[in-house]
C-alpha atoms as a PDB file:
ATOM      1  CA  UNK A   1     -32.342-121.945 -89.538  1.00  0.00           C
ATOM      2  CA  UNK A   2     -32.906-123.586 -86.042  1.00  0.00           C
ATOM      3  CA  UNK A   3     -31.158-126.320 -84.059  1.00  0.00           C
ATOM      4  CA  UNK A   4     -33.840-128.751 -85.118  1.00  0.00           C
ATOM      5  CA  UNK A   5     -34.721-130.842 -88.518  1.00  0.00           C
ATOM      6  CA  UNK A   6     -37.819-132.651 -89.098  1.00  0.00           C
ATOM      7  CA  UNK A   7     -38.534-135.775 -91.476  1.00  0.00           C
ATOM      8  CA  UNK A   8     -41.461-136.879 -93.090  1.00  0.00           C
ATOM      9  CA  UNK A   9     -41.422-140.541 -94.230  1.00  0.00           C
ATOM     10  CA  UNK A  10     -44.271-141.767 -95.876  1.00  0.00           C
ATOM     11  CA  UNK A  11     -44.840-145.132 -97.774  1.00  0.00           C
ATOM     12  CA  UNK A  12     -47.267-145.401-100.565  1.00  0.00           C
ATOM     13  CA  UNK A  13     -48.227-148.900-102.596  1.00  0.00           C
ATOM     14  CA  UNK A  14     -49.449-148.161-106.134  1.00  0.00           C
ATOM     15  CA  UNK A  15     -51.328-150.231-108.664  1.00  0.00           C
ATOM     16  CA  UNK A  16     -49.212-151.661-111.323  1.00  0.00           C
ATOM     17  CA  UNK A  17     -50.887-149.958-113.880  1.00  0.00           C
ATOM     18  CA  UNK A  18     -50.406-146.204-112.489  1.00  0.00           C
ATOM     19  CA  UNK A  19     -46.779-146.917-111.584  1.00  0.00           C
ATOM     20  CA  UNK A  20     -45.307-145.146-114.255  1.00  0.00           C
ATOM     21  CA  UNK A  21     -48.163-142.155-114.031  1.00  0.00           C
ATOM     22  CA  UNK A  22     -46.843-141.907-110.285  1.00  0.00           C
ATOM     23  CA  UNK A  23     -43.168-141.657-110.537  1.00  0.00           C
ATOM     24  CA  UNK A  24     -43.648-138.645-113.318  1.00  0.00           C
ATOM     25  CA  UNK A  25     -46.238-136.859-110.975  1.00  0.00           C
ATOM     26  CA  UNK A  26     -44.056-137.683-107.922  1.00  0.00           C
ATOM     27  CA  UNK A  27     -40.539-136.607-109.386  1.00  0.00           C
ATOM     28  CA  UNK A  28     -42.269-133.427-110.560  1.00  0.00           C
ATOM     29  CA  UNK A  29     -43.522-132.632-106.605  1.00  0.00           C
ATOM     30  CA  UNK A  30     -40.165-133.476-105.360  1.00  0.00           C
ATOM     31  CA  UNK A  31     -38.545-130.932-108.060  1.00  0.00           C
ATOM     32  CA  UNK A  32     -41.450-128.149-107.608  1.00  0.00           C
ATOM     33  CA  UNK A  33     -41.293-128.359-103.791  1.00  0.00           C
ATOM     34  CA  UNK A  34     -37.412-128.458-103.539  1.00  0.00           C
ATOM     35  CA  UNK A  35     -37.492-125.512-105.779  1.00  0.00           C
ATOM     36  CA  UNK A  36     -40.204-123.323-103.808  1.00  0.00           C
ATOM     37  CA  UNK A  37     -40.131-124.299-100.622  1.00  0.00           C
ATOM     38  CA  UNK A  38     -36.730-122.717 -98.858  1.00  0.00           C
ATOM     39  CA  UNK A  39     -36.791-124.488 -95.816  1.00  0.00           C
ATOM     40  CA  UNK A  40     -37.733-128.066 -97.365  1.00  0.00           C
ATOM     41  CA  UNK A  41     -33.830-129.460 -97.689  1.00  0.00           C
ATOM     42  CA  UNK A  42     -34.669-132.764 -99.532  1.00  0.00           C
ATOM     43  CA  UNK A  43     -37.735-134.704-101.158  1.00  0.00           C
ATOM     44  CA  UNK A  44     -36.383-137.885-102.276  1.00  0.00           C
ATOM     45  CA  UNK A  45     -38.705-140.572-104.179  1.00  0.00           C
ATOM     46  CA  UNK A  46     -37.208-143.978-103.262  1.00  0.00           C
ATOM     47  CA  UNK A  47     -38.425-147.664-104.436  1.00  0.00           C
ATOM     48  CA  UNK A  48     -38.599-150.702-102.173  1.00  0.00           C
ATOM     49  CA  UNK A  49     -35.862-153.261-103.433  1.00  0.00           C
ATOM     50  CA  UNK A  50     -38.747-155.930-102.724  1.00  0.00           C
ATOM     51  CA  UNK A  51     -41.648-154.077-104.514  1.00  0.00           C
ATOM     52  CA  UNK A  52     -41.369-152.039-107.179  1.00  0.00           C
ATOM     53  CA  UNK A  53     -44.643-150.989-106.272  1.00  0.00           C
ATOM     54  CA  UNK A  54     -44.325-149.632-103.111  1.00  0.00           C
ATOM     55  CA  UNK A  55     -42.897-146.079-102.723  1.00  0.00           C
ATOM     56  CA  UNK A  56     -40.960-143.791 -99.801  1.00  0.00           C
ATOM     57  CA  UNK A  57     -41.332-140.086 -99.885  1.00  0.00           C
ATOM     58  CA  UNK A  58     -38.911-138.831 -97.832  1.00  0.00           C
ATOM     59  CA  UNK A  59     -38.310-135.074 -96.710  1.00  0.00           C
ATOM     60  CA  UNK A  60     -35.404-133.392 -94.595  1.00  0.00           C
ATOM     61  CA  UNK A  61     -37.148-129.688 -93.129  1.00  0.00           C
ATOM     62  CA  UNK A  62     -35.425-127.090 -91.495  1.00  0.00           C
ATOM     63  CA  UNK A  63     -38.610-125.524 -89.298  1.00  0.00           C
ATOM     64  CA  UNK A  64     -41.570-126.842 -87.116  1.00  0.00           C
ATOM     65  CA  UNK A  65     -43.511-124.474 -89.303  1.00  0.00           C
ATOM     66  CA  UNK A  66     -42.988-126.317 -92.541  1.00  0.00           C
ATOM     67  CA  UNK A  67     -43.643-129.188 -90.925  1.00  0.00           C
ATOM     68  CA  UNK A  68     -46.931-127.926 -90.131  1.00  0.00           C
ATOM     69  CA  UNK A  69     -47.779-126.322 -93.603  1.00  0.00           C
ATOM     70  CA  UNK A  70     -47.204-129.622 -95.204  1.00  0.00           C
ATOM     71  CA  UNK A  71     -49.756-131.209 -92.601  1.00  0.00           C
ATOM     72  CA  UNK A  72     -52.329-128.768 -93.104  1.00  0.00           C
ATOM     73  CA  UNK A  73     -52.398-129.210 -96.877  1.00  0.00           C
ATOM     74  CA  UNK A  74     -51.692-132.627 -97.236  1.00  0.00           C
ATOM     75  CA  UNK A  75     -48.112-134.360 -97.283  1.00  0.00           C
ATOM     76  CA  UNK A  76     -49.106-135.111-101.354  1.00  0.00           C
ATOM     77  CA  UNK A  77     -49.935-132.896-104.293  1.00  0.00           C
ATOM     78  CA  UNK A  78     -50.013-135.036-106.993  1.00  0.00           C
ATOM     79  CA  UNK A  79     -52.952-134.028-108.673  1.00  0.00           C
ATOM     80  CA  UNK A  80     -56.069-135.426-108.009  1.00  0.00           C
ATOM     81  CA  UNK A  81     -57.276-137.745-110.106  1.00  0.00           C
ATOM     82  CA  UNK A  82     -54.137-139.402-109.996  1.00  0.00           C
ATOM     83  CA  UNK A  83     -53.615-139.776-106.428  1.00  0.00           C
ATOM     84  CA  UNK A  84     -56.918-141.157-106.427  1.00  0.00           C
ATOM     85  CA  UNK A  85     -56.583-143.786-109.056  1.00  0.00           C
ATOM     86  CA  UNK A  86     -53.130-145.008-107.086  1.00  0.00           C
END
């Protein structure tokens, strides 16, 4: 591990209707990518107090290098219709 951490933070509003679509897809990224990713530290899905709608992603990394690999392929993996539809 280095001397340096990254963060991502990244807020997302969803429709109403494809709240409840998004937190299941969402809190089974954060697990999968917690899981298989040794250098990713934490994925947390938080909700704005204000808007129930409107999501954080946050993640804690441990090298420049994951920071890039999640840039290359996209910060989200949440399946693509679904992503779409949000």
């Amino acid at each position: 591990m280095s001397d340096s951490m990254y963060t991502i933070l990244v807020a997302i509003n969803v429709k109403p209707e494809y709240r409840d679509s998004f937190i299941k897809a969402s809190t089974a990224e954060a697990q999968g990518s917690v899981r298989g990713e040794p250098e990713l530290f934490q994925f947390q899905l938080l909700v704005d107090e204000s808007n129930s709608n409107r999501f954080y992603f946050f993640r804690y990394l441990g090298t420049k290098q994951q920071l890039k690999l999640i840039g290359k392929r996209g910060s989200l993996r949440l399946g693509g219709t679904l992503s779409k539809k949000c």
